[in-house]
PDB file of N, CA and C in Angstrom:
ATOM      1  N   UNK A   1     159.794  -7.830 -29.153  1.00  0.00           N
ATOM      2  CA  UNK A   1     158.466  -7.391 -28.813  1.00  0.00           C
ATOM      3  C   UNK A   1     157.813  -6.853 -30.087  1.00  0.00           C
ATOM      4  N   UNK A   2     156.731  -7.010 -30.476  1.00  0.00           N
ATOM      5  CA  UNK A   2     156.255  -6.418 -31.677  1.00  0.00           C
ATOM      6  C   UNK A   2     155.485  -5.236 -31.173  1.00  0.00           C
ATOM      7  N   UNK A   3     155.015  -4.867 -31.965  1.00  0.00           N
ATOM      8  CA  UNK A   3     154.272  -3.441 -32.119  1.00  0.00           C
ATOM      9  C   UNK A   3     152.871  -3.878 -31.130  1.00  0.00           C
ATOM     10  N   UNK A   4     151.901  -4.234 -31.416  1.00  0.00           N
ATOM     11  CA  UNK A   4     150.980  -4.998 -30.578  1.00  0.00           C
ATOM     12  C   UNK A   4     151.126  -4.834 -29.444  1.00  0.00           C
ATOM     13  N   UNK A   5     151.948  -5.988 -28.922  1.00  0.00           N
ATOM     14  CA  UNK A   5     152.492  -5.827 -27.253  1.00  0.00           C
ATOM     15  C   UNK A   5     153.517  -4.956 -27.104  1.00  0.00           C
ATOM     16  N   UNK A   6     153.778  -4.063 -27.634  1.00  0.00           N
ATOM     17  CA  UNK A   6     154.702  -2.546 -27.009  1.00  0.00           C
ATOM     18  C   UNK A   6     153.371  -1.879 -26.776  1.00  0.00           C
ATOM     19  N   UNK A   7     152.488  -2.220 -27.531  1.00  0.00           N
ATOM     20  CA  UNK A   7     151.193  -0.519 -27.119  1.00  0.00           C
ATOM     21  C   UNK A   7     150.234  -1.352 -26.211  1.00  0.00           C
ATOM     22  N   UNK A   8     150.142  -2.758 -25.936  1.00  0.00           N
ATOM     23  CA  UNK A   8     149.652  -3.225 -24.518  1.00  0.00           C
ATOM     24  C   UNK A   8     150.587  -2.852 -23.471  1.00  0.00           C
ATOM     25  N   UNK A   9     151.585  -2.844 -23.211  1.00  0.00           N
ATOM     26  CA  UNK A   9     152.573  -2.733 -22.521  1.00  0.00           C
ATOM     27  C   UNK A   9     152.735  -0.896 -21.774  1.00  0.00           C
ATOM     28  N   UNK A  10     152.525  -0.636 -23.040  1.00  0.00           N
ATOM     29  CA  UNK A  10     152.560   1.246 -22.629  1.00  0.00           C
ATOM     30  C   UNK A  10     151.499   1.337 -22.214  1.00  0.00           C
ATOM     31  N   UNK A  11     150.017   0.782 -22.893  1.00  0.00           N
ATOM     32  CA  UNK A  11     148.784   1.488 -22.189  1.00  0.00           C
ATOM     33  C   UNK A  11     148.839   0.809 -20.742  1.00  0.00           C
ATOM     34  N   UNK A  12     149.182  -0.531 -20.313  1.00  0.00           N
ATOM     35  CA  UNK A  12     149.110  -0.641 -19.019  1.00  0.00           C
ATOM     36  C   UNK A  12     150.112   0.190 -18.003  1.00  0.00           C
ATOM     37  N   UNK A  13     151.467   1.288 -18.791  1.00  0.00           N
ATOM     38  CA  UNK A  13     152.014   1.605 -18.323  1.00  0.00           C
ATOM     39  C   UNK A  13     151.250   2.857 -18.014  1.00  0.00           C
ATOM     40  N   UNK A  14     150.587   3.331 -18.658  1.00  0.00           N
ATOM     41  CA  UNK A  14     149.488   4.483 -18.844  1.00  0.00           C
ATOM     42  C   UNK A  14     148.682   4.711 -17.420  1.00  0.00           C
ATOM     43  N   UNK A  15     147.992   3.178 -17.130  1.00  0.00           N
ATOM     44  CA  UNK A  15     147.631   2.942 -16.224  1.00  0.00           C
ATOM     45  C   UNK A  15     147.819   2.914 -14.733  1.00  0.00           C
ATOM     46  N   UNK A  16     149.270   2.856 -14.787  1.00  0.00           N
ATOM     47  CA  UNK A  16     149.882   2.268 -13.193  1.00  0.00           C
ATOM     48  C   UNK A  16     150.240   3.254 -13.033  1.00  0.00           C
ATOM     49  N   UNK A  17     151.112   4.402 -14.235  1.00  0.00           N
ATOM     50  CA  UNK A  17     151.034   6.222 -13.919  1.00  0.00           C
ATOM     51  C   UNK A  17     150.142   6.797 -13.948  1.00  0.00           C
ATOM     52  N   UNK A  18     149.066   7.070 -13.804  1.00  0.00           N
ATOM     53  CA  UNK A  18     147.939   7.319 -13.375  1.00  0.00           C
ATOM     54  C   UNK A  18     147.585   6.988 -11.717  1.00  0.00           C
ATOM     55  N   UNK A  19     147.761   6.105 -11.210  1.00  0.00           N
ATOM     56  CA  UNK A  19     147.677   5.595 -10.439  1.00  0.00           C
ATOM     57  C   UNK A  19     149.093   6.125  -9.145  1.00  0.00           C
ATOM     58  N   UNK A  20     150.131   6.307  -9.621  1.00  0.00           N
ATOM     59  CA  UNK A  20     150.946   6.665  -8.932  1.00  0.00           C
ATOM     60  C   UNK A  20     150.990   7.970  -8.572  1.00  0.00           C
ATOM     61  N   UNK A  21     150.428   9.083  -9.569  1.00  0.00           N
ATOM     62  CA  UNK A  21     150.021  10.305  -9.114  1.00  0.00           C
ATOM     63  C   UNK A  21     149.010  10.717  -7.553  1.00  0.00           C
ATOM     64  N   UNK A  22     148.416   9.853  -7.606  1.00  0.00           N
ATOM     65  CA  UNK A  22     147.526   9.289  -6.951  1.00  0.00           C
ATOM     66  C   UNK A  22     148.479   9.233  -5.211  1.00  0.00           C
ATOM     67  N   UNK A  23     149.435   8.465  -5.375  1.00  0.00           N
ATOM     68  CA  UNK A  23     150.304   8.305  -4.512  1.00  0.00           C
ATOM     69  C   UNK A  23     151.328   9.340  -4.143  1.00  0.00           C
ATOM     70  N   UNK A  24     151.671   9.741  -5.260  1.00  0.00           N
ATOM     71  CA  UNK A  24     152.707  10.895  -5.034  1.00  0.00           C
ATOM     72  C   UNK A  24     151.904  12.547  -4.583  1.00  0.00           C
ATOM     73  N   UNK A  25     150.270  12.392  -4.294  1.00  0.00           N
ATOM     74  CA  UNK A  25     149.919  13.586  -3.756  1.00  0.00           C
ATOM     75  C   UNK A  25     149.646  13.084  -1.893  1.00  0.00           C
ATOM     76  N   UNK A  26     149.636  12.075  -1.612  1.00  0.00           N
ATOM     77  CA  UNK A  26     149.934  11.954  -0.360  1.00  0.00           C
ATOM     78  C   UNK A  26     151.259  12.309   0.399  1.00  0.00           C
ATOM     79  N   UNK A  27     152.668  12.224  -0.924  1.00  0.00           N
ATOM     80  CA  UNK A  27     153.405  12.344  -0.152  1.00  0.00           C
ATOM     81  C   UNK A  27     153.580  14.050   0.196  1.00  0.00           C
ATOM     82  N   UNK A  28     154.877  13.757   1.137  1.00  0.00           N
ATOM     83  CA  UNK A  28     155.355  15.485   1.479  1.00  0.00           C
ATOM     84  C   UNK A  28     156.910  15.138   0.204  1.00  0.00           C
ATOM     85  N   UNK A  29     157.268  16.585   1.080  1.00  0.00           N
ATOM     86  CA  UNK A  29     158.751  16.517  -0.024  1.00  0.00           C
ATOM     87  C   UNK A  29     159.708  15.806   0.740  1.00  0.00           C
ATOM     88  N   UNK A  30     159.887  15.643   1.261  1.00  0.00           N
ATOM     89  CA  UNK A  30     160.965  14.161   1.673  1.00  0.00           C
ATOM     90  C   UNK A  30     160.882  13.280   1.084  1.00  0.00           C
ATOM     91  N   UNK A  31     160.057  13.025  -0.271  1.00  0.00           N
ATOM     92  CA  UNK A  31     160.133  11.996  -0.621  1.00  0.00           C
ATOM     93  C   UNK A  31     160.341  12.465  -2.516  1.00  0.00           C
ATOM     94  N   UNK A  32     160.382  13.662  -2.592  1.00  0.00           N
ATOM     95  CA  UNK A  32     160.158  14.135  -3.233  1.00  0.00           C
ATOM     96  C   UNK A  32     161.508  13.782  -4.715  1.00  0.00           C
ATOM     97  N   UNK A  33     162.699  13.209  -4.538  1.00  0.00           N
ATOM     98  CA  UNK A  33     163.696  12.677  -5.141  1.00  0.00           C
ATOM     99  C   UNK A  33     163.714  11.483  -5.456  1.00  0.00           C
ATOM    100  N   UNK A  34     162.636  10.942  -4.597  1.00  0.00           N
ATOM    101  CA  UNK A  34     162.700   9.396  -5.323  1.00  0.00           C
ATOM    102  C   UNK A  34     161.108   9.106  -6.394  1.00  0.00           C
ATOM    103  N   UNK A  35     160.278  10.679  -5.890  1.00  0.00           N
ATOM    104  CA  UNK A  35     159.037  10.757  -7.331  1.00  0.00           C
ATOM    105  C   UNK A  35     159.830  10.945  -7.681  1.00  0.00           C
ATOM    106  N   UNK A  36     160.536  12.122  -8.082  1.00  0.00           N
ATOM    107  CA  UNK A  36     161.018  12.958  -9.657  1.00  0.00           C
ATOM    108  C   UNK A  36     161.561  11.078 -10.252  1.00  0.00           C
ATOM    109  N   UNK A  37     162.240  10.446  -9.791  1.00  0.00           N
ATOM    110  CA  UNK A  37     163.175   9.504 -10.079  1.00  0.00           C
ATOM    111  C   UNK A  37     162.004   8.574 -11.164  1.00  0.00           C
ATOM    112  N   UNK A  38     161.347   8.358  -9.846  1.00  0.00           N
ATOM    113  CA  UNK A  38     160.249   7.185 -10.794  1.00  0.00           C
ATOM    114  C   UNK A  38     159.239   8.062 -12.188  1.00  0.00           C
ATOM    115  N   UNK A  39     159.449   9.433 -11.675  1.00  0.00           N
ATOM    116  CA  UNK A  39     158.968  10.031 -12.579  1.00  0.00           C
ATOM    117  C   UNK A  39     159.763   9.730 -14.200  1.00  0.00           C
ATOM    118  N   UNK A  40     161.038  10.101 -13.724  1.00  0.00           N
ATOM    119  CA  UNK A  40     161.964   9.949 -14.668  1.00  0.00           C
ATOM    120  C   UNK A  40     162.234   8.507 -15.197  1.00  0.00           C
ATOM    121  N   UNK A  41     162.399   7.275 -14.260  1.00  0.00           N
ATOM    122  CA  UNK A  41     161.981   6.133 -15.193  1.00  0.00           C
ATOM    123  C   UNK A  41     161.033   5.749 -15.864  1.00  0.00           C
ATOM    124  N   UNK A  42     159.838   6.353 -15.421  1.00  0.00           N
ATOM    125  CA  UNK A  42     158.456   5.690 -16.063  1.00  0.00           C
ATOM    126  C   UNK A  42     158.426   6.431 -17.877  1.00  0.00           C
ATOM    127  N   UNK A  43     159.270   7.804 -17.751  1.00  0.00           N
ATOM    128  CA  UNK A  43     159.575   7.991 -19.119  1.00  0.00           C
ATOM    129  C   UNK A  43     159.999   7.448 -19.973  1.00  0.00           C
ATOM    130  N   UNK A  44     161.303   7.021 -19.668  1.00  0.00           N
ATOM    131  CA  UNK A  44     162.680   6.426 -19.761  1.00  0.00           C
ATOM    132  C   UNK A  44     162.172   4.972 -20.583  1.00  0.00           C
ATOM    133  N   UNK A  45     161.404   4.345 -19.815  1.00  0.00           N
ATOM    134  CA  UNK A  45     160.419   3.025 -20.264  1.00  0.00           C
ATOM    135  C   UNK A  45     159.956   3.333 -21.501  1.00  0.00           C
ATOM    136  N   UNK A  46     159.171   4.375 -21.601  1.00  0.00           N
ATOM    137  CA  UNK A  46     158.244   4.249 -22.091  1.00  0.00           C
ATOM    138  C   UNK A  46     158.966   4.928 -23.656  1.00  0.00           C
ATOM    139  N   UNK A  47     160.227   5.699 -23.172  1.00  0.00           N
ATOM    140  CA  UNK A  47     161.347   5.461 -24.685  1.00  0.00           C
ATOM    141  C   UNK A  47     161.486   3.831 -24.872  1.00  0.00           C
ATOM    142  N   UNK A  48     162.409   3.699 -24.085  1.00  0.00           N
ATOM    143  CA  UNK A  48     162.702   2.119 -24.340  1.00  0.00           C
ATOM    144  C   UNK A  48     161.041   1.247 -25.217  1.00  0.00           C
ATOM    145  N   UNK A  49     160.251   1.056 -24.971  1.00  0.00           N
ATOM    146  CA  UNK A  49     159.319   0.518 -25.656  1.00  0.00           C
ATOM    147  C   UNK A  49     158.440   1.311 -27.077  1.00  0.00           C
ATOM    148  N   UNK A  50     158.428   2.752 -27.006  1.00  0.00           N
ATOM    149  CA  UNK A  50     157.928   2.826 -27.966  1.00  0.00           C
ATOM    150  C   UNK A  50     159.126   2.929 -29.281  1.00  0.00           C
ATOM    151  N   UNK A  51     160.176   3.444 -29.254  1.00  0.00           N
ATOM    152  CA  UNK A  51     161.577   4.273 -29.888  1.00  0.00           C
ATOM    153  C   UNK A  51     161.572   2.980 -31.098  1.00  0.00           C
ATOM    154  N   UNK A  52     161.644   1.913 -31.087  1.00  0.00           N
ATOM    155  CA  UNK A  52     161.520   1.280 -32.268  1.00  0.00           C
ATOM    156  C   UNK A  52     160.520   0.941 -33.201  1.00  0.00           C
ATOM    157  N   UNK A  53     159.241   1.798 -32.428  1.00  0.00           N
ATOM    158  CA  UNK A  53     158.549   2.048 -33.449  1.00  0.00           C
ATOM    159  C   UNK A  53     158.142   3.321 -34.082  1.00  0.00           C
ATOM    160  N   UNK A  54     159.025   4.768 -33.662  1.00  0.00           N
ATOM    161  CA  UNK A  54     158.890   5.934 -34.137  1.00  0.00           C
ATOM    162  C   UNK A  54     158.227   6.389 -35.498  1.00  0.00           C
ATOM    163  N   UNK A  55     158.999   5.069 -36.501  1.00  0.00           N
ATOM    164  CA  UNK A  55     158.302   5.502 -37.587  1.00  0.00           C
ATOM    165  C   UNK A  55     157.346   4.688 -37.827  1.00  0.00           C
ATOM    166  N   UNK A  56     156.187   4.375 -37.104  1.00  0.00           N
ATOM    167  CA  UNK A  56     155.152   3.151 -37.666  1.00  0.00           C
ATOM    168  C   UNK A  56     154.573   4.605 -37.601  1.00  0.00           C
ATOM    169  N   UNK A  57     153.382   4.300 -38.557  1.00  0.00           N
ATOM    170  CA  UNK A  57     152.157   5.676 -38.504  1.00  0.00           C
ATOM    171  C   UNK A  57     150.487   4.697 -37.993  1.00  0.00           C
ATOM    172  N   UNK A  58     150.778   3.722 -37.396  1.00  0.00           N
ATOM    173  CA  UNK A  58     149.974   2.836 -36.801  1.00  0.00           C
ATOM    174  C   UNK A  58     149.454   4.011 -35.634  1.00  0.00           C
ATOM    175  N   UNK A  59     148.724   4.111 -35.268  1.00  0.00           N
ATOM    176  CA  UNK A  59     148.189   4.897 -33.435  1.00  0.00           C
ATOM    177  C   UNK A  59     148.256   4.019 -32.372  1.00  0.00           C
ATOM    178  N   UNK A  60     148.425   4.753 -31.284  1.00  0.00           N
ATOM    179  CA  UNK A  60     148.946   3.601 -30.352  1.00  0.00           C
ATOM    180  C   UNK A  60     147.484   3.853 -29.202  1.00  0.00           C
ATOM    181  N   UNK A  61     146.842   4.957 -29.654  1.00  0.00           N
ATOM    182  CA  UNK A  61     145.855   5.196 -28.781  1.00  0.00           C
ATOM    183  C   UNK A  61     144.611   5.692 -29.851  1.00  0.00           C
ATOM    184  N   UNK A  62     143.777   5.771 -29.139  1.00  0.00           N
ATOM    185  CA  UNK A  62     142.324   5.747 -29.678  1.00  0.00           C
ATOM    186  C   UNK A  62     142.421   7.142 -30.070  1.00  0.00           C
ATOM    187  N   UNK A  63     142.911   8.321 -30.107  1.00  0.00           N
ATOM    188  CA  UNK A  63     142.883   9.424 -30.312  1.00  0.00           C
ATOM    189  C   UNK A  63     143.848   9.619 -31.391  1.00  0.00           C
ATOM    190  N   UNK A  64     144.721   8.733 -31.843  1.00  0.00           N
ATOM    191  CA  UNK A  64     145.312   8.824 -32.787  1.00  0.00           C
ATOM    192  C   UNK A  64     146.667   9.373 -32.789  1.00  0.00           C
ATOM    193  N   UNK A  65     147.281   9.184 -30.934  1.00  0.00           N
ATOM    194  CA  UNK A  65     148.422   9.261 -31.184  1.00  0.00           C
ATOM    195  C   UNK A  65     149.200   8.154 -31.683  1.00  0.00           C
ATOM    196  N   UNK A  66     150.798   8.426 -32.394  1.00  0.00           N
ATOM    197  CA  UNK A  66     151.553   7.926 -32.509  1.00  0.00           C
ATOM    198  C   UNK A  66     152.859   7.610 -31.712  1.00  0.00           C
ATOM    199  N   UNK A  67     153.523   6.642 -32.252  1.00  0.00           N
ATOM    200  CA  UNK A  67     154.940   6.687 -30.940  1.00  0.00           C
ATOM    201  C   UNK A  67     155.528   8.144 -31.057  1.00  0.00           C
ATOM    202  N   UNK A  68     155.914   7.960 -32.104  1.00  0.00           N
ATOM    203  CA  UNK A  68     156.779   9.223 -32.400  1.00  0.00           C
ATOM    204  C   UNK A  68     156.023  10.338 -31.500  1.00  0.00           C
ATOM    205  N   UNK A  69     155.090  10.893 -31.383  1.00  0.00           N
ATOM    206  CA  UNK A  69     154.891  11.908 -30.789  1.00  0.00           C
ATOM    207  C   UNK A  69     154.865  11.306 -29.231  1.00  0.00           C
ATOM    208  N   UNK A  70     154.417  10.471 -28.713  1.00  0.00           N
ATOM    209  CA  UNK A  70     154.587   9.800 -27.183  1.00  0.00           C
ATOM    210  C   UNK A  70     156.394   9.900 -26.574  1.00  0.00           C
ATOM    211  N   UNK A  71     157.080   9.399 -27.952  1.00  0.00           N
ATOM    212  CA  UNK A  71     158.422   9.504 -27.723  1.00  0.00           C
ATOM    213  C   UNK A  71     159.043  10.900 -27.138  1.00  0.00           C
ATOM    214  N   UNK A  72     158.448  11.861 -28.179  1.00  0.00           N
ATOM    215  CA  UNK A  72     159.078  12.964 -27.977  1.00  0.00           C
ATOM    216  C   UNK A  72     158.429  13.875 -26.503  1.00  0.00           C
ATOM    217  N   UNK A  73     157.306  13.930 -26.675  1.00  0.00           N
ATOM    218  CA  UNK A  73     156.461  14.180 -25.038  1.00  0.00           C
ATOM    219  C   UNK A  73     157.759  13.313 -23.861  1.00  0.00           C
ATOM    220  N   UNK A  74     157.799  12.409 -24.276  1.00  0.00           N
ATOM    221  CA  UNK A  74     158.567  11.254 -22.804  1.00  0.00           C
ATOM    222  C   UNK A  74     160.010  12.397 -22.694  1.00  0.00           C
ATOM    223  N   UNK A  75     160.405  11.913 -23.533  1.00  0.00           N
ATOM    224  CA  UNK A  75     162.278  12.921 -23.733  1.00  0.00           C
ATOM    225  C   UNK A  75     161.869  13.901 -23.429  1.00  0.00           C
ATOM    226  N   UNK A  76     160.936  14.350 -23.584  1.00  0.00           N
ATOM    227  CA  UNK A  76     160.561  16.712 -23.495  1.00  0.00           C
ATOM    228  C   UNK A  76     160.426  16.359 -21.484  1.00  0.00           C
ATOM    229  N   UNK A  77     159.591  15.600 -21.264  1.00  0.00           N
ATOM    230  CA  UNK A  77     159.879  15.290 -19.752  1.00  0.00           C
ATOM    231  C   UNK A  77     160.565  14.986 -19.090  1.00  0.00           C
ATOM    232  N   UNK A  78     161.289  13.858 -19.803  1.00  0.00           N
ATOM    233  CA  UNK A  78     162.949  13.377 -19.156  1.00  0.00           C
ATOM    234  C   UNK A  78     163.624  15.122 -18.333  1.00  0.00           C
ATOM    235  N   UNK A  79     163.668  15.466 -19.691  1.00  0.00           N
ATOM    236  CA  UNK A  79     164.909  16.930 -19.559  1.00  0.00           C
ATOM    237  C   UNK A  79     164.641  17.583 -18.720  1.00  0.00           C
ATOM    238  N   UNK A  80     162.822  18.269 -18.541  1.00  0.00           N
ATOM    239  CA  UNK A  80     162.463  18.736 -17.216  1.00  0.00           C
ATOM    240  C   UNK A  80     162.688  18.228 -15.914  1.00  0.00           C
ATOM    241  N   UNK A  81     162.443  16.836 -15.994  1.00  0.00           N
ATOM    242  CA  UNK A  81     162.592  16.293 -14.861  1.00  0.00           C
ATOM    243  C   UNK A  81     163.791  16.434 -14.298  1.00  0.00           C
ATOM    244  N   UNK A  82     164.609  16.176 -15.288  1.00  0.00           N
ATOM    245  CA  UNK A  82     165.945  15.875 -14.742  1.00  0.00           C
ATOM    246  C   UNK A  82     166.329  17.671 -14.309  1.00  0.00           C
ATOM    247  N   UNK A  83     166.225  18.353 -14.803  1.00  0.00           N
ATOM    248  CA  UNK A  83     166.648  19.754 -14.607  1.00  0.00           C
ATOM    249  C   UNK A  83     166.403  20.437 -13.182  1.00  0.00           C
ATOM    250  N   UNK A  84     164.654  19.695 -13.076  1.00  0.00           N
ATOM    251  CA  UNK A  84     164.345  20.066 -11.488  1.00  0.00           C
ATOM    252  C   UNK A  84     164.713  19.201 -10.850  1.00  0.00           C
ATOM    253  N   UNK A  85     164.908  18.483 -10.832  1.00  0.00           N
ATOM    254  CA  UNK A  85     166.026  17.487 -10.590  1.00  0.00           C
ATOM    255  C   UNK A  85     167.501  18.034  -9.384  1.00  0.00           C
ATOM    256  N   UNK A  86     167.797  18.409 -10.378  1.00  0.00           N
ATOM    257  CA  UNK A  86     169.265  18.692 -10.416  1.00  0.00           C
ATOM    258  C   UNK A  86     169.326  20.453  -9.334  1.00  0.00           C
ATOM    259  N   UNK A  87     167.974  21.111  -9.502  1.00  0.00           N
ATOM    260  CA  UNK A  87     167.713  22.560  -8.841  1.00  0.00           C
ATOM    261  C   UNK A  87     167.000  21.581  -7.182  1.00  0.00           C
ATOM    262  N   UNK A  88     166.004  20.624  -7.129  1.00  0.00           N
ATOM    263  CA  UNK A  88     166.013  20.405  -5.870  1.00  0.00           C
ATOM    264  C   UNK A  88     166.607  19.576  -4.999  1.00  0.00           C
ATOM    265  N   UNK A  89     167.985  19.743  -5.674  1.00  0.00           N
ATOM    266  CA  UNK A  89     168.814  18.754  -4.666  1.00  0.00           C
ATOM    267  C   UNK A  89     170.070  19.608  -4.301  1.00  0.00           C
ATOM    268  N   UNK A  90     169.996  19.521  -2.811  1.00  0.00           N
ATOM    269  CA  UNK A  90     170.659  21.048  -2.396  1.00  0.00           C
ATOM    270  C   UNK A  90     172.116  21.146  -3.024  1.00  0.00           C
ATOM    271  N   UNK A  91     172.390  19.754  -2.947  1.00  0.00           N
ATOM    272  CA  UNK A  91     174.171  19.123  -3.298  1.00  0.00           C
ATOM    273  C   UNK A  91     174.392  18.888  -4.330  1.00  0.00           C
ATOM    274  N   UNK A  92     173.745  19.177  -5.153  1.00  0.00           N
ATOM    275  CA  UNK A  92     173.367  19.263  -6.864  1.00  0.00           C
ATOM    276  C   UNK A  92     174.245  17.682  -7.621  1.00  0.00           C
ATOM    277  N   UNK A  93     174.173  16.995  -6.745  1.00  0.00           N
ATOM    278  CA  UNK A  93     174.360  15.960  -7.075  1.00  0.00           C
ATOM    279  C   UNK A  93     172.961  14.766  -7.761  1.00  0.00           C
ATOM    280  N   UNK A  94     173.243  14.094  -9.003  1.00  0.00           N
ATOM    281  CA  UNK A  94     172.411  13.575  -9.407  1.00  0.00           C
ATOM    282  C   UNK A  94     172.505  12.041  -9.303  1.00  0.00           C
ATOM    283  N   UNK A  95     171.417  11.046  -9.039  1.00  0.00           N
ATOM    284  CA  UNK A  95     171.514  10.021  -8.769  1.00  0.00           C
ATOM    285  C   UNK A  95     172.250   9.452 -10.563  1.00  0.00           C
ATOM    286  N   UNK A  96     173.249   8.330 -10.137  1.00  0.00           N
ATOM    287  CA  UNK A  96     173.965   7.745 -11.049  1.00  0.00           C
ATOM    288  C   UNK A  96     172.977   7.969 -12.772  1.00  0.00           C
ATOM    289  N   UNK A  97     171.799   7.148 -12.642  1.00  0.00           N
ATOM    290  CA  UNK A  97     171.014   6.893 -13.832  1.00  0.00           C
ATOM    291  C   UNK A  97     170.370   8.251 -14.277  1.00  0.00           C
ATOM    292  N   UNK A  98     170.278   9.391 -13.570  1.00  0.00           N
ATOM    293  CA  UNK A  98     169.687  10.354 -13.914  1.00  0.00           C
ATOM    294  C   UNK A  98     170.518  11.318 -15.360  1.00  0.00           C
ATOM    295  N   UNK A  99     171.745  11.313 -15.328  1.00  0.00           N
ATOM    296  CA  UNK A  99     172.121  11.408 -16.665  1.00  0.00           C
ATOM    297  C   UNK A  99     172.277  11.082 -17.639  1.00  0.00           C
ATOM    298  N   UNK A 100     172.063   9.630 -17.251  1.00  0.00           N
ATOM    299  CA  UNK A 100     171.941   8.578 -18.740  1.00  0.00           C
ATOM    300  C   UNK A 100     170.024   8.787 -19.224  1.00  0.00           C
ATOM    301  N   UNK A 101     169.883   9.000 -18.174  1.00  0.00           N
ATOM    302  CA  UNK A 101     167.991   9.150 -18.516  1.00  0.00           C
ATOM    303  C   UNK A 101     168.031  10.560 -19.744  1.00  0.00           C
ATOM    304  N   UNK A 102     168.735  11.850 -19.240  1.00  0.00           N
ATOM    305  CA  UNK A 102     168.947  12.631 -19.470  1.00  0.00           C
ATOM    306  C   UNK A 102     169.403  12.723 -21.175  1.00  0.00           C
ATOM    307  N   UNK A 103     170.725  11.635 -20.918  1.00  0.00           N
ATOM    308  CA  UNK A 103     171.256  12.323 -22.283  1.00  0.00           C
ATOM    309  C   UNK A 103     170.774  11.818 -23.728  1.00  0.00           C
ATOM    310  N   UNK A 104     169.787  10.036 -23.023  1.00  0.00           N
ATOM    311  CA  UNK A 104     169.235   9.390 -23.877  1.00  0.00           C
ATOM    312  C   UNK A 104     168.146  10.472 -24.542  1.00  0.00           C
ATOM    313  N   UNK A 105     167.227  10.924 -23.807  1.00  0.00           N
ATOM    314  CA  UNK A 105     165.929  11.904 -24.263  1.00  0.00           C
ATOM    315  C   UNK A 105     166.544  12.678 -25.003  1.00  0.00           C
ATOM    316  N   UNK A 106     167.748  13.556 -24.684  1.00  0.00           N
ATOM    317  CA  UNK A 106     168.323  14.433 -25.976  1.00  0.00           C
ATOM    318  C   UNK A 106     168.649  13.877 -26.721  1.00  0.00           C
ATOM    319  N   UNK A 107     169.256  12.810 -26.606  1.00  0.00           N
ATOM    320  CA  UNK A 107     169.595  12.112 -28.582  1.00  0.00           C
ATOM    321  C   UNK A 107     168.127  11.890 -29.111  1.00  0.00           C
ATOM    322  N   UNK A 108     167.246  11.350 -28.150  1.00  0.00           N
ATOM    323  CA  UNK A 108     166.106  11.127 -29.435  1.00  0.00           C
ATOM    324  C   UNK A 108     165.527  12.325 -29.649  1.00  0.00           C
ATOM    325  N   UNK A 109     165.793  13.339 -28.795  1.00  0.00           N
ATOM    326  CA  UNK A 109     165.215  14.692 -29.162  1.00  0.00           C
ATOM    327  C   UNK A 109     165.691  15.233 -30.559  1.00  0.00           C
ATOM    328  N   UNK A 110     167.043  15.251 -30.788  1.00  0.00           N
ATOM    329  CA  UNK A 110     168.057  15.317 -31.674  1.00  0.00           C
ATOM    330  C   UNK A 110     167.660  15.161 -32.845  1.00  0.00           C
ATOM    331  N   UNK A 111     167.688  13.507 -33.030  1.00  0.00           N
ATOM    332  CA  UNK A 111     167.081  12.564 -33.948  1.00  0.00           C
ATOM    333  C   UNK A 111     166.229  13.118 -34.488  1.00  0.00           C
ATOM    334  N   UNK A 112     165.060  13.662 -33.661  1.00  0.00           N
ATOM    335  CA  UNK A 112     163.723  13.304 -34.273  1.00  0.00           C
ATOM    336  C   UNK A 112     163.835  15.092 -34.480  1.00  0.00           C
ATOM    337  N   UNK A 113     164.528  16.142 -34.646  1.00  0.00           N
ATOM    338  CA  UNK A 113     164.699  17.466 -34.885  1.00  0.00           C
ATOM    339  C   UNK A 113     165.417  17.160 -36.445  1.00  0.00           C
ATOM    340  N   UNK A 114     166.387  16.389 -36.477  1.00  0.00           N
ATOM    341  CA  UNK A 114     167.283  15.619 -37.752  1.00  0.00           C
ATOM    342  C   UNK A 114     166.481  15.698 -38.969  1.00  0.00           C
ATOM    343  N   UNK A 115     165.081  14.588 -38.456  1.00  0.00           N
ATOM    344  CA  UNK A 115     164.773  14.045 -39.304  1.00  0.00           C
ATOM    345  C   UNK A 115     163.341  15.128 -39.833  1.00  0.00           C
ATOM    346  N   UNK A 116     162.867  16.296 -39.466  1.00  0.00           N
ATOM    347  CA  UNK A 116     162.041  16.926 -39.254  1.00  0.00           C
ATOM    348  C   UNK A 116     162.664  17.967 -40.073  1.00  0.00           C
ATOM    349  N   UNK A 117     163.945  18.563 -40.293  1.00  0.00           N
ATOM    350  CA  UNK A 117     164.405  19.163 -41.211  1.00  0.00           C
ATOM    351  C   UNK A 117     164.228  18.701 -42.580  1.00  0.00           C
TER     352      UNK A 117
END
C-alpha cells in the first residue's frame, strides 16, 4: 500500500467512525463490549495502516497532522480502551484479541518514547 492510499484508506476510516458513534449512542449497555471492541479495532486498523509510515513528515490531514502523531493518539486509546475494558466486564475476562490489541499499542508506544529520547 503506499502512502497515498493508506491516508485514503484512514480518512474513509475517519468517516465510517464518525458515523458509528452515531450508532453506539442508540445503544444501551448490553451492548456495550462489543462497542469498546469495535472501538478497539477501529484503532488497531488504523495502527496497522498508518505505523509504516511514522516517519514520513508528509500530513495525512489538512490540519497538518502526521502518522506518527495519529499512531500514537490510536495506541494512547487502545490502552484505555482496553483497561475499561477489562473494569466493565464483571469476569474480568478479556476477549482473545483484546490483548494483542493491547500489547501491540504499547510497543509502538515504547518505540515512539525510544526514539523521542
Amino acid at each position: 500500500m503506499t502512502f497515498s492510499q493508506a491516508v485514503r484508506v484512514y480518512q474513509q476510516g475517519l468517516s465510517w467512525y464518525a458515523s458509528f458513534f452515531q450508532y453506539t449512542n442508540l445503544c444501551g449497555n448490553r451492548h456495550m463490549p462489543l462497542i469498546l471492541f469495535v472501538h478497539t479495532y477501529y484503532h488497531f486498523c488504523v495502527l496497522c495502516i498508518l505505523t509504516p509510515y511514522i516517519l514520513h513528515k508528509a500530513p495525512i490531514a489538512i490540519d497538518g497532522t502526521l502518522p506518527e502523531m495519529v499512531c500514537k493518539q490510536a495506541a494512547g486509546s487502545i490502552r484505555e480502551l482496553v483497561k475499561y475494558y477489562s473494569q466493565f466486564c464483571s469476569n474480568g475476562k478479556l476477549l482473545d484479541f483484546m490483548p494483542l490489541f493491547k500489547t501491540a499499542a504499547l510497543s509502538l508506544l515504547e518505540i515512539g518514547e525510544a526514539k523521542t529520547c
